[in-house]
PDB file of N, CA and C in Angstrom:
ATOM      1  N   UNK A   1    -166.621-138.552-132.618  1.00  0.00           N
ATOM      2  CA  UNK A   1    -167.217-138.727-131.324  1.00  0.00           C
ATOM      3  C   UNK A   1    -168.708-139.018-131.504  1.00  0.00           C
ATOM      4  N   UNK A   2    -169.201-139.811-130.556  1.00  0.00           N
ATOM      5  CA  UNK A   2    -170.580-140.328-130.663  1.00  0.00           C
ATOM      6  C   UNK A   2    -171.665-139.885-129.665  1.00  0.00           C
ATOM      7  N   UNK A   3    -172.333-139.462-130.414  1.00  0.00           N
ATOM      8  CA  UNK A   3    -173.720-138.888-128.825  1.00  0.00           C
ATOM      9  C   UNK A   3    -174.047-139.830-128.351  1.00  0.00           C
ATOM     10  N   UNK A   4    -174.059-140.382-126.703  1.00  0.00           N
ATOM     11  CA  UNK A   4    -174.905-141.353-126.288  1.00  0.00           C
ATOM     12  C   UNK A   4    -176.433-140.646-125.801  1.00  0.00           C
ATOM     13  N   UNK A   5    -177.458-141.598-126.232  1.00  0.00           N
ATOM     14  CA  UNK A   5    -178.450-141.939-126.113  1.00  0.00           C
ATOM     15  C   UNK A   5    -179.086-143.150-125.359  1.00  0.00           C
ATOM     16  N   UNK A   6    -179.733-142.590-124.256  1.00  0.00           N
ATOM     17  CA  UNK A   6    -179.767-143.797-122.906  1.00  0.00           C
ATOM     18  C   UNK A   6    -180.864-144.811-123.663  1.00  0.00           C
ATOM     19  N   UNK A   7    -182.291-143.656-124.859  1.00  0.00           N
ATOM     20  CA  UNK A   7    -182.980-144.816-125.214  1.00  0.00           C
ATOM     21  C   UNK A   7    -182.567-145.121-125.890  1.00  0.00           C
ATOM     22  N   UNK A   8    -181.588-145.719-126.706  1.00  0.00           N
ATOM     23  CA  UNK A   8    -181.882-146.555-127.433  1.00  0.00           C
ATOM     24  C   UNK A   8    -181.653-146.177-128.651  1.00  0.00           C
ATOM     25  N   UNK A   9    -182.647-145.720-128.861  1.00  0.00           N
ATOM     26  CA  UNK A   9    -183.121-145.540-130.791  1.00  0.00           C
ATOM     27  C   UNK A   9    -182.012-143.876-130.873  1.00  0.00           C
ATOM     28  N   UNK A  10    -182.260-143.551-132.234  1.00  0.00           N
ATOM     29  CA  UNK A  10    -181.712-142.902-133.474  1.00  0.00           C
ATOM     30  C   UNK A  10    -182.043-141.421-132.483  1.00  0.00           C
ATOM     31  N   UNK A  11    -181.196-140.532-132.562  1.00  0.00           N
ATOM     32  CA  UNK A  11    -181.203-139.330-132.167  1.00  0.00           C
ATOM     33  C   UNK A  11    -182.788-138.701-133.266  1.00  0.00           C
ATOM     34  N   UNK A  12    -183.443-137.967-132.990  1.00  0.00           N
ATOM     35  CA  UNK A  12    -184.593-137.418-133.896  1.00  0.00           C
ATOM     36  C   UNK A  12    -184.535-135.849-133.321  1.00  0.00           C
ATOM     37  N   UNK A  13    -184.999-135.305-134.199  1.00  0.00           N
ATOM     38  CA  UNK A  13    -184.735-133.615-133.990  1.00  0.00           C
ATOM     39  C   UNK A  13    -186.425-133.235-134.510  1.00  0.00           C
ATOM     40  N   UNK A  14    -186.477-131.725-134.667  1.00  0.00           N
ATOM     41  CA  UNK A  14    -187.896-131.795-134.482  1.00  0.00           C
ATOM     42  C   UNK A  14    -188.873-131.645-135.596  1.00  0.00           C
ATOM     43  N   UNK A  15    -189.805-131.823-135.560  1.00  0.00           N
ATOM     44  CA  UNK A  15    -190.907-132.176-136.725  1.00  0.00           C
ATOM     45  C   UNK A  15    -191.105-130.559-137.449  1.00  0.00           C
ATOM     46  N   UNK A  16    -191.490-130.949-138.837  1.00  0.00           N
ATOM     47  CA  UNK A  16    -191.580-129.557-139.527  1.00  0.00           C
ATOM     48  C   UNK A  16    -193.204-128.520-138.565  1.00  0.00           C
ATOM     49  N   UNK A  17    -193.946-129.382-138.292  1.00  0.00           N
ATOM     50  CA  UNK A  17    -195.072-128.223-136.983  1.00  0.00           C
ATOM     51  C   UNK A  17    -194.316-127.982-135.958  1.00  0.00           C
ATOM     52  N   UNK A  18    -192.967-128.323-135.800  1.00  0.00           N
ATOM     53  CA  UNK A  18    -192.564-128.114-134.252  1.00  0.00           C
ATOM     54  C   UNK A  18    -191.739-126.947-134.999  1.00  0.00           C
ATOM     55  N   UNK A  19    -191.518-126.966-135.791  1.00  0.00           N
ATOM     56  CA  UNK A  19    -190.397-126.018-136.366  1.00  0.00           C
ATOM     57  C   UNK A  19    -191.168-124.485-136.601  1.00  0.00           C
ATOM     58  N   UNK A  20    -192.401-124.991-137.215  1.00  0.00           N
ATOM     59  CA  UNK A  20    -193.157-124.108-137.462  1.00  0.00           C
ATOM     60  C   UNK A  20    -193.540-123.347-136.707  1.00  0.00           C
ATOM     61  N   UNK A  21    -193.942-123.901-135.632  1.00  0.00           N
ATOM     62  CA  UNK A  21    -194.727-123.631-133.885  1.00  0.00           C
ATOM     63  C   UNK A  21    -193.477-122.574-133.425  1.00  0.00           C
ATOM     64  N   UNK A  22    -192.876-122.547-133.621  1.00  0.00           N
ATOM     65  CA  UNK A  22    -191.139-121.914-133.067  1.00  0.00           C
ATOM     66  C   UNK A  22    -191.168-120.921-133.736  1.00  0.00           C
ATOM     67  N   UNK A  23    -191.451-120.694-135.310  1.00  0.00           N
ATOM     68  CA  UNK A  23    -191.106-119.946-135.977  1.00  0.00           C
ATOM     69  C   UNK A  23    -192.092-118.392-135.856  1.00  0.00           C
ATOM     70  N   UNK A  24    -193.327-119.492-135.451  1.00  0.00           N
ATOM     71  CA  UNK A  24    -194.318-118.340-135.349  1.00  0.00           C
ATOM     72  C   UNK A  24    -194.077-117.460-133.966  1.00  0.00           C
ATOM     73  N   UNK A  25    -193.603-118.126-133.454  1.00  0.00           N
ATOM     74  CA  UNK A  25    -193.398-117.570-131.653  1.00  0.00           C
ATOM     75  C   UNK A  25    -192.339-116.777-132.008  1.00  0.00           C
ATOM     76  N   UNK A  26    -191.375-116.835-132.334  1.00  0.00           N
ATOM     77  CA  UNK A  26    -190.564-115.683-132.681  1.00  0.00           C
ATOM     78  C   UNK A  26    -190.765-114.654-133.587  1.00  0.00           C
ATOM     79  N   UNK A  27    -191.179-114.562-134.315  1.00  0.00           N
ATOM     80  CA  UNK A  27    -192.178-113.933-135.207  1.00  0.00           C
ATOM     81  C   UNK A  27    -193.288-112.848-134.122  1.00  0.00           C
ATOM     82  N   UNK A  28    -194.126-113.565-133.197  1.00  0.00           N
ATOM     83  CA  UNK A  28    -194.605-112.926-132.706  1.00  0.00           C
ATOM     84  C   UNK A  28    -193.862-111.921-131.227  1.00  0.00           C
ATOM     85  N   UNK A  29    -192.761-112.736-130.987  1.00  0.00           N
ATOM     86  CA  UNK A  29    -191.916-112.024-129.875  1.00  0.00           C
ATOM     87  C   UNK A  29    -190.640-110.977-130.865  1.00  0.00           C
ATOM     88  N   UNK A  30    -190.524-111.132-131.646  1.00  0.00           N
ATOM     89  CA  UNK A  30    -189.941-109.997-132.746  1.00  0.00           C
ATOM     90  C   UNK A  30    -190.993-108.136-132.920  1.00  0.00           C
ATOM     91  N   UNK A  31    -192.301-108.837-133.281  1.00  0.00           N
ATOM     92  CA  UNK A  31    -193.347-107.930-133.376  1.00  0.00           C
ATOM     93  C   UNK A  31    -193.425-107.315-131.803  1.00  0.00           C
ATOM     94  N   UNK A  32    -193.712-107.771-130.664  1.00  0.00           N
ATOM     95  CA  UNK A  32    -193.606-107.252-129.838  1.00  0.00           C
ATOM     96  C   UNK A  32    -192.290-106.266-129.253  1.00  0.00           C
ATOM     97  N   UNK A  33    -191.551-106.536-129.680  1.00  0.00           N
ATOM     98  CA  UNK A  33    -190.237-106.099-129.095  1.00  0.00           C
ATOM     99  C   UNK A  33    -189.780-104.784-130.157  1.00  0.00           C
ATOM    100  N   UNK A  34    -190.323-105.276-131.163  1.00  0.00           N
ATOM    101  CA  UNK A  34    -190.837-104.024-132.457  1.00  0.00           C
ATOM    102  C   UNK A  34    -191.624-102.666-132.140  1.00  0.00           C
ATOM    103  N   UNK A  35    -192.545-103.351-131.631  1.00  0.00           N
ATOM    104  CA  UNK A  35    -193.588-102.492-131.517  1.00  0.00           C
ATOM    105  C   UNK A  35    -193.357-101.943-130.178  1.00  0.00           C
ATOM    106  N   UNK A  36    -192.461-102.044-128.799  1.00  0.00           N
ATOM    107  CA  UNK A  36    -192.163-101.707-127.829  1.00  0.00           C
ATOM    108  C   UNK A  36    -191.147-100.625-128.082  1.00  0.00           C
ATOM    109  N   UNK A  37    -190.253-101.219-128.934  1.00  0.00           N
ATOM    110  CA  UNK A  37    -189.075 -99.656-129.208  1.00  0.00           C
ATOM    111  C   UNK A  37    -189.845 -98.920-129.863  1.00  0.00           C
ATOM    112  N   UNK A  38    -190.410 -98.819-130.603  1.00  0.00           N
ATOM    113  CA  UNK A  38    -191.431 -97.847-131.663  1.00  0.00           C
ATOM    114  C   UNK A  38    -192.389 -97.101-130.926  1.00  0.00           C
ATOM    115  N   UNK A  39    -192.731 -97.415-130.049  1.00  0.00           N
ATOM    116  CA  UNK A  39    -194.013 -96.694-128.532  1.00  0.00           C
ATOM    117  C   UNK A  39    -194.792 -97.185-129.465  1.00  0.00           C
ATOM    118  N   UNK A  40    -195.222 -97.837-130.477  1.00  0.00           N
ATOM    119  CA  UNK A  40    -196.761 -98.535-130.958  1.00  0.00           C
ATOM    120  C   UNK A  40    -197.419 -99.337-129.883  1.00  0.00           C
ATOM    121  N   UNK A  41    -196.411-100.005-129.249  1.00  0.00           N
ATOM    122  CA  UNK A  41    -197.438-100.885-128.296  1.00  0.00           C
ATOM    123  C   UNK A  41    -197.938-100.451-127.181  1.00  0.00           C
ATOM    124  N   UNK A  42    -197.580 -98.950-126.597  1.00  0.00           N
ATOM    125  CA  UNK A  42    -198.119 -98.405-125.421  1.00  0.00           C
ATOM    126  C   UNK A  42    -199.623 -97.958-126.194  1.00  0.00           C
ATOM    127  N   UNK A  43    -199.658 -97.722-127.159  1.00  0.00           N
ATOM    128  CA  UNK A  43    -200.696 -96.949-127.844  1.00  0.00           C
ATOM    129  C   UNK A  43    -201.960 -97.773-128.088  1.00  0.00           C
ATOM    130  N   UNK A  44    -201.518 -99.188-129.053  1.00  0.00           N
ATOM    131  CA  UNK A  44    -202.402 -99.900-128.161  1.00  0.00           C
ATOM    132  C   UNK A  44    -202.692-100.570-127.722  1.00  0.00           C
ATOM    133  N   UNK A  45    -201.812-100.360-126.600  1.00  0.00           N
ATOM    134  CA  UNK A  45    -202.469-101.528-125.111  1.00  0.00           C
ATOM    135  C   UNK A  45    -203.691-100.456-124.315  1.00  0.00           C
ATOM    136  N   UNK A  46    -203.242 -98.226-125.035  1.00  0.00           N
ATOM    137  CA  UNK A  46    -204.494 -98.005-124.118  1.00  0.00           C
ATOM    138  C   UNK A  46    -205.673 -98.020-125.332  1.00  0.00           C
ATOM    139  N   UNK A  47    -205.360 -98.557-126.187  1.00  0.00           N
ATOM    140  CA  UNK A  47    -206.175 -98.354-127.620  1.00  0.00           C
ATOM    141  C   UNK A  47    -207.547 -99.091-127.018  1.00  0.00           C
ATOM    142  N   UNK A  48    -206.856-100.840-126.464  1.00  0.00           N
ATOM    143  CA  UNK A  48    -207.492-101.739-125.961  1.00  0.00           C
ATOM    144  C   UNK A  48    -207.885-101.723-125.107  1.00  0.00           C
ATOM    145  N   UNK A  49    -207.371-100.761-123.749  1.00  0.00           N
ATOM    146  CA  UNK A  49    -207.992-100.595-122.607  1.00  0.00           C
ATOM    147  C   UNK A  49    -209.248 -99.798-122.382  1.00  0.00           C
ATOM    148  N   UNK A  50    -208.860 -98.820-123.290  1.00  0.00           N
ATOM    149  CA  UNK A  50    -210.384 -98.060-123.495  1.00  0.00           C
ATOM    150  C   UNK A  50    -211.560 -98.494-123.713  1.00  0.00           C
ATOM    151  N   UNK A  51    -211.333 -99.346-124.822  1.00  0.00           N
ATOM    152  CA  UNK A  51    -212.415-100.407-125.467  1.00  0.00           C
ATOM    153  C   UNK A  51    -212.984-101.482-124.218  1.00  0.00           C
ATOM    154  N   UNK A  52    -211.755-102.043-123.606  1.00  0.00           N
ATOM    155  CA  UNK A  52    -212.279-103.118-122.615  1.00  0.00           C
ATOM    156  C   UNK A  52    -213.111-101.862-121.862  1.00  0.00           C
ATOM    157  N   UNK A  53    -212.642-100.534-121.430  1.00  0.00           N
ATOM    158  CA  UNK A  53    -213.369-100.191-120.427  1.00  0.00           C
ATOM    159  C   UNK A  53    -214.448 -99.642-120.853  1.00  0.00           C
ATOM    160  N   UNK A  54    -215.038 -99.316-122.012  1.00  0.00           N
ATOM    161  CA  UNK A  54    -216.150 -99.164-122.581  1.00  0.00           C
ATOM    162  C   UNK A  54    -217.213-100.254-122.704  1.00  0.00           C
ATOM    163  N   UNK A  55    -216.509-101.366-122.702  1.00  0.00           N
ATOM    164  CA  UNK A  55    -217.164-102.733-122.896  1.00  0.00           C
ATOM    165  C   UNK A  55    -218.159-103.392-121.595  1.00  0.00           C
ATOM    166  N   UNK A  56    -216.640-102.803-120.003  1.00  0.00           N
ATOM    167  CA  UNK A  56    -217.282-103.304-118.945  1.00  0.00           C
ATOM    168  C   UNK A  56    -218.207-102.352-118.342  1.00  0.00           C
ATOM    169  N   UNK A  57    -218.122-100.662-118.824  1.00  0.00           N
ATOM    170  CA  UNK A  57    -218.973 -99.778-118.519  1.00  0.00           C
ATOM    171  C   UNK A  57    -220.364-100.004-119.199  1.00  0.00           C
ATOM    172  N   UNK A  58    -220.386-100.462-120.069  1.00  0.00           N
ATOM    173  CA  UNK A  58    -222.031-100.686-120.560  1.00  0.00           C
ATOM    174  C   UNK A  58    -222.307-102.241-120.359  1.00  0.00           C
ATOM    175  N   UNK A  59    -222.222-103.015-119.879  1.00  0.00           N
ATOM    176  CA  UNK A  59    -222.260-104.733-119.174  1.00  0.00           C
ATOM    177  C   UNK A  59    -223.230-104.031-117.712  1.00  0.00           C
ATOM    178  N   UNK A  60    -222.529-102.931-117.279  1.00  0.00           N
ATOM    179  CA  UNK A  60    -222.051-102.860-115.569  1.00  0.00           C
ATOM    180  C   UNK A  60    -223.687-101.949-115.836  1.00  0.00           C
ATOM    181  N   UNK A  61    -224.049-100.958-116.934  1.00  0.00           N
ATOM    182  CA  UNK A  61    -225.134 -99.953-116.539  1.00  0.00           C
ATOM    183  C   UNK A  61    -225.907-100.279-117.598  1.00  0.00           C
TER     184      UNK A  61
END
């Protein structure tokens, strides 16, 4: 059986940066989903919040 293709040309699949680009995104949605069952990422998101709010408390006075 034959894939039709309305353009024309040669079916093409995706480039080794597109592959790459993919690889890293899962990679990084792995780590998250890691670090969510583990409670690491509640820790620091307030790790970071503190900091931001230390950051906007001395900007602000």
């Amino acid at each position: 059986m034959k894939n039709h293709n309305p353009a024309g040309r040669n079916l093409s699949f995706a480039s080794t940066g597109q592959r790459l680009v993919v690889t890293v995104v899962f990679v990084v949605f792995a780590a998250l989903i890691w670090a969510a069952w583990t409670g690491r990422y509640d820790r620091e998101i307030n790790t970071f919040a503190s900091w931001l709010q230390r950051q906007y408390n001395a900007i602000v006075h």
